[in-house]
Protein backbone atom coordinates (compact mmCIF):
# COMPACT_ATOMS: atom_id res chain seq x y z
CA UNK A 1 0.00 0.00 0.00
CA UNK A 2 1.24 3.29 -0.87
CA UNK A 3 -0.35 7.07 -0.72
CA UNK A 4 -1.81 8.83 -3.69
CA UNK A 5 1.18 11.16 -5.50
CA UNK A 6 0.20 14.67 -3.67
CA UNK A 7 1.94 12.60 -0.26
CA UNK A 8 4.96 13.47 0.11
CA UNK A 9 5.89 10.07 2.29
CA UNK A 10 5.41 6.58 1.39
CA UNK A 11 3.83 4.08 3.51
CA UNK A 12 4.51 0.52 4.13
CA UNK A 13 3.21 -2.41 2.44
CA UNK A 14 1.11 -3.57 5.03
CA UNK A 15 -2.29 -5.75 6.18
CA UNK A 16 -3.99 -4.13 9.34
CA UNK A 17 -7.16 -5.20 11.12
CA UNK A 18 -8.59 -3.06 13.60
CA UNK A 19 -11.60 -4.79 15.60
CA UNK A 20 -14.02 -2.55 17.27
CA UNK A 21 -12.82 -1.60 21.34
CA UNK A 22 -9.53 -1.25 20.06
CA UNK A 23 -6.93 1.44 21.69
CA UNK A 24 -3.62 1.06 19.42
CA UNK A 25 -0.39 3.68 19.39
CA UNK A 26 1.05 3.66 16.76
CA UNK A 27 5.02 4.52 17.10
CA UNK A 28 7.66 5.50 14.85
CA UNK A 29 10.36 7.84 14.17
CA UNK A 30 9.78 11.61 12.28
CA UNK A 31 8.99 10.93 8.54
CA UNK A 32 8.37 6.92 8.88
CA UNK A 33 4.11 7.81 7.99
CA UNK A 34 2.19 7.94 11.03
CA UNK A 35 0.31 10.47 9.92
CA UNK A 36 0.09 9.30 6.57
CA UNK A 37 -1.60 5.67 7.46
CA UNK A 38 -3.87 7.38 9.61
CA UNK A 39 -4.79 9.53 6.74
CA UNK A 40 -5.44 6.23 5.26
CA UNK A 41 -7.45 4.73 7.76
CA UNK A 42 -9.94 7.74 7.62
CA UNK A 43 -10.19 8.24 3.94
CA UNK A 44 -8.30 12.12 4.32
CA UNK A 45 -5.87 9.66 1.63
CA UNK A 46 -6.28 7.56 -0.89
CA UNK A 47 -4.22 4.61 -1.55
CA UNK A 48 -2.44 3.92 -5.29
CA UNK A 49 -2.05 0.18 -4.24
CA UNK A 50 -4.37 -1.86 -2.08
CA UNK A 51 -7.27 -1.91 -0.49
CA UNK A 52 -9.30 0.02 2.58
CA UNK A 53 -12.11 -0.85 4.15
CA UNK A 54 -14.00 0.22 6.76
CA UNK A 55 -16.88 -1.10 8.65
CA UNK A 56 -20.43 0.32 7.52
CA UNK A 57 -21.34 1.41 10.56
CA UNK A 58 -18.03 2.69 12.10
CA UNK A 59 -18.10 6.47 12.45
CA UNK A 60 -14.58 7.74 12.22
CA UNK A 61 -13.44 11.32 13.36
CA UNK A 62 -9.67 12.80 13.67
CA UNK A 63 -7.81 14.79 15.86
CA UNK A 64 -4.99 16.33 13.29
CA UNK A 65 -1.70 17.46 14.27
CA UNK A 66 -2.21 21.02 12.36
CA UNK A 67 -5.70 21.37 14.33
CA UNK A 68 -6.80 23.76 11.59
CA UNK A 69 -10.24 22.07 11.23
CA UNK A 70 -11.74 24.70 13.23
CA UNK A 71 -10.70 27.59 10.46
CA UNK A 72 -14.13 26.99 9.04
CA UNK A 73 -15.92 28.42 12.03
CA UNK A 74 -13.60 30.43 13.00
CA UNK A 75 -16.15 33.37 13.03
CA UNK A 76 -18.62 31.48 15.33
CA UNK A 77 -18.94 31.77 19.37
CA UNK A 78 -17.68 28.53 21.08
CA UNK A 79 -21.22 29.07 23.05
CA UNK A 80 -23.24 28.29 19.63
CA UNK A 81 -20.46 25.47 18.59
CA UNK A 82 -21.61 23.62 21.76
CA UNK A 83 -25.56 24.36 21.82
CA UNK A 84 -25.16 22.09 18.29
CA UNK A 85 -24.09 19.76 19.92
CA UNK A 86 -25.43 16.91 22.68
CA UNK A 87 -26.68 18.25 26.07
CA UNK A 88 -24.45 15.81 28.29
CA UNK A 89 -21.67 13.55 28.34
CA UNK A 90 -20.07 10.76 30.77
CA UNK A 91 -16.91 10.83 31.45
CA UNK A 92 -14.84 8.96 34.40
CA UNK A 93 -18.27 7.93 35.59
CA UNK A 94 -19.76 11.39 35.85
CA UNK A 95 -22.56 12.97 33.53
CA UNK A 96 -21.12 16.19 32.41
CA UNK A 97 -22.32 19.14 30.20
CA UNK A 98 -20.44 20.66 27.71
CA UNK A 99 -19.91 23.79 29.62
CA UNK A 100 -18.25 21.70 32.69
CA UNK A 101 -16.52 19.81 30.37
CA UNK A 102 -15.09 22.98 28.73
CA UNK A 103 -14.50 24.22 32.28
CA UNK A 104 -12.52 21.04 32.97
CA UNK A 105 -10.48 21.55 29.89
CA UNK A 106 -9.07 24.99 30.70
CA UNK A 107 -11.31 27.25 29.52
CA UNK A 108 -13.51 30.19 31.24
CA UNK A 109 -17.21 31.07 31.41
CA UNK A 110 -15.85 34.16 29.34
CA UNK A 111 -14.46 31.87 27.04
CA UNK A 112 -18.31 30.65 26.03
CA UNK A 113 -18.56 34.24 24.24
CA UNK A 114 -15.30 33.95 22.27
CA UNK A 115 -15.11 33.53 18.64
CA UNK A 116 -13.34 30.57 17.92
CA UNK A 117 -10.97 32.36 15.77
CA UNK A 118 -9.60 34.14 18.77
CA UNK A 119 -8.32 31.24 20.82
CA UNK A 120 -4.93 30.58 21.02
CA UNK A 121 -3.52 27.04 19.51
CA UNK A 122 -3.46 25.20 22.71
CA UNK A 123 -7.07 26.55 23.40
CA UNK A 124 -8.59 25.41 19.78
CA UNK A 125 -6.86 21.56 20.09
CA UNK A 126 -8.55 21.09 23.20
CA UNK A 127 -12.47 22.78 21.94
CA UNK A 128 -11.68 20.48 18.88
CA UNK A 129 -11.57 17.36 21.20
CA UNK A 130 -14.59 18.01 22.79
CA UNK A 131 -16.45 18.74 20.11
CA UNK A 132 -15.01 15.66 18.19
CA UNK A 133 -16.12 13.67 21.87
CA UNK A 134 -19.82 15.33 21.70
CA UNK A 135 -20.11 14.27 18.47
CA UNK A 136 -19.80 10.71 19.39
CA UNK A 137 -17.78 8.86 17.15
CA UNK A 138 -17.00 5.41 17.46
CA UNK A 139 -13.76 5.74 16.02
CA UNK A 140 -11.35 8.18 17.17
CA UNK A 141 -8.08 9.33 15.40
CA UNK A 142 -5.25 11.44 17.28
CA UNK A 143 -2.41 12.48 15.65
CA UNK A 144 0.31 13.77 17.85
CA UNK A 145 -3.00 14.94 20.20
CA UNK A 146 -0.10 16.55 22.88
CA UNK A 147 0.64 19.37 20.36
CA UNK A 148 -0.10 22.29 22.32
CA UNK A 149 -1.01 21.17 25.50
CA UNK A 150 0.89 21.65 29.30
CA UNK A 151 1.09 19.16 32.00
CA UNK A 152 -2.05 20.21 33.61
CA UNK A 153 -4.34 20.13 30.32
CA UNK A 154 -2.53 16.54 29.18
CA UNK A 155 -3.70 14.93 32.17
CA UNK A 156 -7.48 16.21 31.53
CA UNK A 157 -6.85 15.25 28.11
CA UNK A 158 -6.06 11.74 29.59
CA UNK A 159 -8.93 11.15 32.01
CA UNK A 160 -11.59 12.02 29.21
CA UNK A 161 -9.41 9.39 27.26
CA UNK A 162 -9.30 7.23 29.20
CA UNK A 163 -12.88 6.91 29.82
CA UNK A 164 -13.85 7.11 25.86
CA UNK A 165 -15.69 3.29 24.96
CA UNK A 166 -14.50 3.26 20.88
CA UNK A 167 -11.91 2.22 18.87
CA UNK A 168 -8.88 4.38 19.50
CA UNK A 169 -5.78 4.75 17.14
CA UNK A 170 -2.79 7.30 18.81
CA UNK A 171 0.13 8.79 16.93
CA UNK A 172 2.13 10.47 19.32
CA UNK A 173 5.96 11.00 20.78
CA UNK A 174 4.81 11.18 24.46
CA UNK A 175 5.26 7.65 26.16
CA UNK A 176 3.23 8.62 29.66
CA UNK A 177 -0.06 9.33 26.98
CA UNK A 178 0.47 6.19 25.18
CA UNK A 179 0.91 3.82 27.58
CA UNK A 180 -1.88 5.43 29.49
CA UNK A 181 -4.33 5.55 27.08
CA UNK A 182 -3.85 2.74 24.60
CA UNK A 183 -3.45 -1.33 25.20
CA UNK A 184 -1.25 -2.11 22.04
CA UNK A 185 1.46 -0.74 19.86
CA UNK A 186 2.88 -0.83 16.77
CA UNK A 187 5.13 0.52 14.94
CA UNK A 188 6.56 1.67 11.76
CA UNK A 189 9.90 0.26 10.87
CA UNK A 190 11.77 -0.47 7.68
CA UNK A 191 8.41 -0.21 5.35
CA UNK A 192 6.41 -2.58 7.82
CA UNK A 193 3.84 -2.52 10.63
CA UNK A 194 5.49 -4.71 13.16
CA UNK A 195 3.64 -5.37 16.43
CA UNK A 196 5.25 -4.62 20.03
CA UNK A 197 4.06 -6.48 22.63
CA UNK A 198 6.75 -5.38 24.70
CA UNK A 199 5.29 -1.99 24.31
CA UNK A 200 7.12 1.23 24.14
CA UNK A 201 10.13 -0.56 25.70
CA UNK A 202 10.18 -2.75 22.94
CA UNK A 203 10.24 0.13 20.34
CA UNK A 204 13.33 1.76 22.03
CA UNK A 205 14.81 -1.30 21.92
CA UNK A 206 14.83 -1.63 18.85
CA UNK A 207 15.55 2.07 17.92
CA UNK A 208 18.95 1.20 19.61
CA UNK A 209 19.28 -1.85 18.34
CA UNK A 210 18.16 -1.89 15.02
CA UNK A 211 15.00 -3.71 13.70
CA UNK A 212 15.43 -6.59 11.56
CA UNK A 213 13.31 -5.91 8.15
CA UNK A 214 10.08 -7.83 7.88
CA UNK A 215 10.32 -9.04 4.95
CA UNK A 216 6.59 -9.34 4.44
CA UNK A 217 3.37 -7.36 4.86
CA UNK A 218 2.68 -7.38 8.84
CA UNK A 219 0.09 -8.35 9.61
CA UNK A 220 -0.89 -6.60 12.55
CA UNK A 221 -4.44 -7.87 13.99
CA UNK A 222 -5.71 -9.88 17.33
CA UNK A 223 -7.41 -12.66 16.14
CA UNK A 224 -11.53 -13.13 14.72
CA UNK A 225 -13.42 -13.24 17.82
CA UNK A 226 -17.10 -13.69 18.74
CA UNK A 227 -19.17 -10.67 20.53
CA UNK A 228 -19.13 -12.48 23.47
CA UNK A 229 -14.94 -12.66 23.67
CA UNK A 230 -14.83 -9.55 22.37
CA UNK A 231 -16.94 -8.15 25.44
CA UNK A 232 -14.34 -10.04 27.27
CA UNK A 233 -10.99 -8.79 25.96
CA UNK A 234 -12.60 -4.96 26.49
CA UNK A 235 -12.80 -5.89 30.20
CA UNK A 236 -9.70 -7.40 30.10
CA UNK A 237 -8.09 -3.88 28.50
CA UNK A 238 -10.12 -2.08 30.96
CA UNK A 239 -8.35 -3.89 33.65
CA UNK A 240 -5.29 -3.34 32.07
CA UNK A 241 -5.19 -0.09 31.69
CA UNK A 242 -6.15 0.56 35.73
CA UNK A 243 -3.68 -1.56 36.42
CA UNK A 244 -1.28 0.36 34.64
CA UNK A 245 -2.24 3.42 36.36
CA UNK A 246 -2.34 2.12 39.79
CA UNK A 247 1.27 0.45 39.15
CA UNK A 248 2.06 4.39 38.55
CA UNK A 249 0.66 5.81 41.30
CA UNK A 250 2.37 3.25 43.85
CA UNK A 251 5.93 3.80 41.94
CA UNK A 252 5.42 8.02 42.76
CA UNK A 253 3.94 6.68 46.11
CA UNK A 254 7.51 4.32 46.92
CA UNK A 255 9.31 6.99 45.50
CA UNK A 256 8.51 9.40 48.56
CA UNK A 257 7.99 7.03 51.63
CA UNK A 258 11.71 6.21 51.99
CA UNK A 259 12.22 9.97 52.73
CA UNK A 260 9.21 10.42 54.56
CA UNK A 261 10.19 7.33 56.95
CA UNK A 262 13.95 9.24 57.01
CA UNK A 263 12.67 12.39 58.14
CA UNK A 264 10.78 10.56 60.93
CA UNK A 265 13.04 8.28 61.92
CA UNK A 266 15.90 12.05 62.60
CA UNK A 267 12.56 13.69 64.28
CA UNK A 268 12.43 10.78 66.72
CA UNK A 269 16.62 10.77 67.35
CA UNK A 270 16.16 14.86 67.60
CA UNK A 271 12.96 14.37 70.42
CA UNK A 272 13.66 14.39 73.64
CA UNK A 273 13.90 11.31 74.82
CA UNK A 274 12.43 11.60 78.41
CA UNK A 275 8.84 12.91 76.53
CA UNK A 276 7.72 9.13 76.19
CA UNK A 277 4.45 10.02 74.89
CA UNK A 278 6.25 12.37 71.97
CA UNK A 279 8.36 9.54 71.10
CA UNK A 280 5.59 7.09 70.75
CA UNK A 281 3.78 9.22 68.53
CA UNK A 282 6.19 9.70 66.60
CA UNK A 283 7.36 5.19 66.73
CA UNK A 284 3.40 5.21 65.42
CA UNK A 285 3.96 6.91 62.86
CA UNK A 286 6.78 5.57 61.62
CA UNK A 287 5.24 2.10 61.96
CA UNK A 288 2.34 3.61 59.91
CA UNK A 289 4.70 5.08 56.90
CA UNK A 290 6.42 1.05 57.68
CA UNK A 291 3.26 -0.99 57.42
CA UNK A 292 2.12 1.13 54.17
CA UNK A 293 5.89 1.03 52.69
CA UNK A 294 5.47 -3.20 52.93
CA UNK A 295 1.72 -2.81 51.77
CA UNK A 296 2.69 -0.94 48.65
CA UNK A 297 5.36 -3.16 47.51
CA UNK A 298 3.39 -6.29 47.78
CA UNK A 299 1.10 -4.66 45.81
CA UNK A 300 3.48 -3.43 43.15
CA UNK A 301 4.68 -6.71 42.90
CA UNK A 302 1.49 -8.40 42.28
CA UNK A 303 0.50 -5.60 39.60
CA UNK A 304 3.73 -6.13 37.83
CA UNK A 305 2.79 -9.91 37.59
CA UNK A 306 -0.63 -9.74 36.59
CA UNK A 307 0.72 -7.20 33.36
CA UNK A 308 3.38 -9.22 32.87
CA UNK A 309 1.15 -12.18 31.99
CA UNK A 310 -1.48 -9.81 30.23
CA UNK A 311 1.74 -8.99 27.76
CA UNK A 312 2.49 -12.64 27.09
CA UNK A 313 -1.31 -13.44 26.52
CA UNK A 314 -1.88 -10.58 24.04
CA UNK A 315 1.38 -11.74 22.29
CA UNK A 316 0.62 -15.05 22.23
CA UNK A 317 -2.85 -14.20 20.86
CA UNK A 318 -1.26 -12.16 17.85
CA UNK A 319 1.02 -14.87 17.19
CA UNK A 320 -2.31 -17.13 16.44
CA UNK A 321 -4.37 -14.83 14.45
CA UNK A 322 -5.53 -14.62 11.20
CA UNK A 323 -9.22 -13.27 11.20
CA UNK A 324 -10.73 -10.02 9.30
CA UNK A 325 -11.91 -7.12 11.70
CA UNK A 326 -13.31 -3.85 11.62
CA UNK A 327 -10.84 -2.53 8.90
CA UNK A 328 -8.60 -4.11 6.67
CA UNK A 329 -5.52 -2.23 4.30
CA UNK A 330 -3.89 -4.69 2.46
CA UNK A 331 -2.00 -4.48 -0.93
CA UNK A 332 -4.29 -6.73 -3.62
């Protein structure tokens, strides 16, 4: 498969399956066509070789790096953008309306009576999103969706992620959002689409390294399942992905408790010594910090196991599969 002749890079010779539920990076270095097989996947590009199809009733929209999508109405009050569209969404569990969800994303009640054209770049990427989220697609394309953003706004940007149900395809050079966000990767290296169960460590790896050509089309799908697995494999991503996150917050967590139990243990040599009830107070909580220091690592240990055998499942369901999903690109 290759782009039409206005591209100015060349994709790989590739066969990709995307089943619906699906949250896939997609990794590779500056240049290798990221952008230009997402292109592909939502018809912005036509292919001169091959074949792409996509399911009848899968709804795709796209988050592009440029964010110039909003030029169009750049005239028009972000207040009227959002009256167009639905009256509530969910997100982390929570029924939200677009104004909160605006609010949540950085932006103002002054803001609401803003043309869109006046908003700076940072500002339009994230009214884009929501607008793209309120229109409920069921297939969502981001391309390099960081562009733009600070800390604060990528972590809101993450949480409304996070909680989206659809099939989600990621281009993007920040590791923290794609391993958050997304179950699988892949990448593009040496004309192919080679899968990476090992994740984002596995890419670097072979960035170092060097990857070995694949000599064939990959062919980079899980295998045919029934609606009923399907279901199953969601829950099992869902799990994954709060595992991932809680393995994160216990690493920050064990990061700090060794100095918090350190600055304890000097206020308890520094105490006076004849205050016994001082002292004890502070011997409770250092049996506290202690008790949650041993509780934490147990943990950790048990999360690392469970993703470690989640990893060598999902590759050793790639390795077996050969059925057609939601969309297939394949050269003829």
């Amino acid at each position: 498969m290759s782009p039409s002749p206005s591209a100015t890079t060349r994709c790989c010779a590739i066969e990709w399956r995307i089943a619906p539920g699906e949250r896939t990076a997609i990794l590779g270095a500056n240049g290798a066509g990221k952008s230009t097989l997402l292109n592909l996947v939502t018809g912005a590009l036509q292919p001169t070789t091959g074949v792409v199809k996509r399911g009848k009733t899968a709804k795709v929209a796209r988050l592009s790096q440029e964010s110039n999508e909003l030029d169009a109405v750049a005239g028009e009050l972000v207040r009227d953008l959002l009256q167009a569209k639905r009256t509530t969404y969910v997100a982390g569990g929570r029924e939200l309306t677009p104004a909160q969800l605006l609010e949540r994303l950085g932006f103002t009640s002054a803001h609401l009576s803003s043309p869109v054209g006046k908003l700076s770049g940072g500002q339009k990427r994230r009214l884009h999103l929501l607008l793209i989220l309120l229109d409920e697609p069921n297939v969502l394309v981001l391309d390099e969706p960081s562009n733009d953003l600070d800390t604060e706004m990528l972590a809101v940007m993450e949480d409304l992620l996070d909680s989206w149900p659809g099939t989600l395809l990621v281009a993007s050079h920040d590791r923290y959002l794609v391993e958050r966000v997304t179950d699988q990767h892949y990448a593009l290296v040496d004309g192919g689409l080679r899968h990476l169960p090992g994740g984002v460590e596995e890419y670097l790896s072979l960035r170092r390294h060097g990857a070995p050509s694949p000599g064939k089309p990959a062919r980079a799908a899980p295998a045919r399942a029934t609606n009923g697995r399907r279901a199953s494999r969601k829950l099992d991503m869902a799990a994954q992905r709060a595992a991932t996150r809680e393995l994160a917050a216990i690493e920050r967590r064990l990061a700090k408790l060794p100095l918090e139990i350190a600055e304890v243990n000097v206020r308890i040599a520094e105490h006076d010594q004849r205050d016994y009830l001082g002292v004890a107070a502070h011997m409770e909580t250092l049996a506290s910090l202690e008790s949650k220091l041993s509780e934490l690592e147990t943990r950790w240990l048990e999360l690392t196991e469970q993703l470690e055998q989640a990893a060598g499942a999902a590759s050793r369901a790639v390795s077996r599969s050969s059925g057609s999903l939601w969309a297939n690109i394949r050269n003829p």
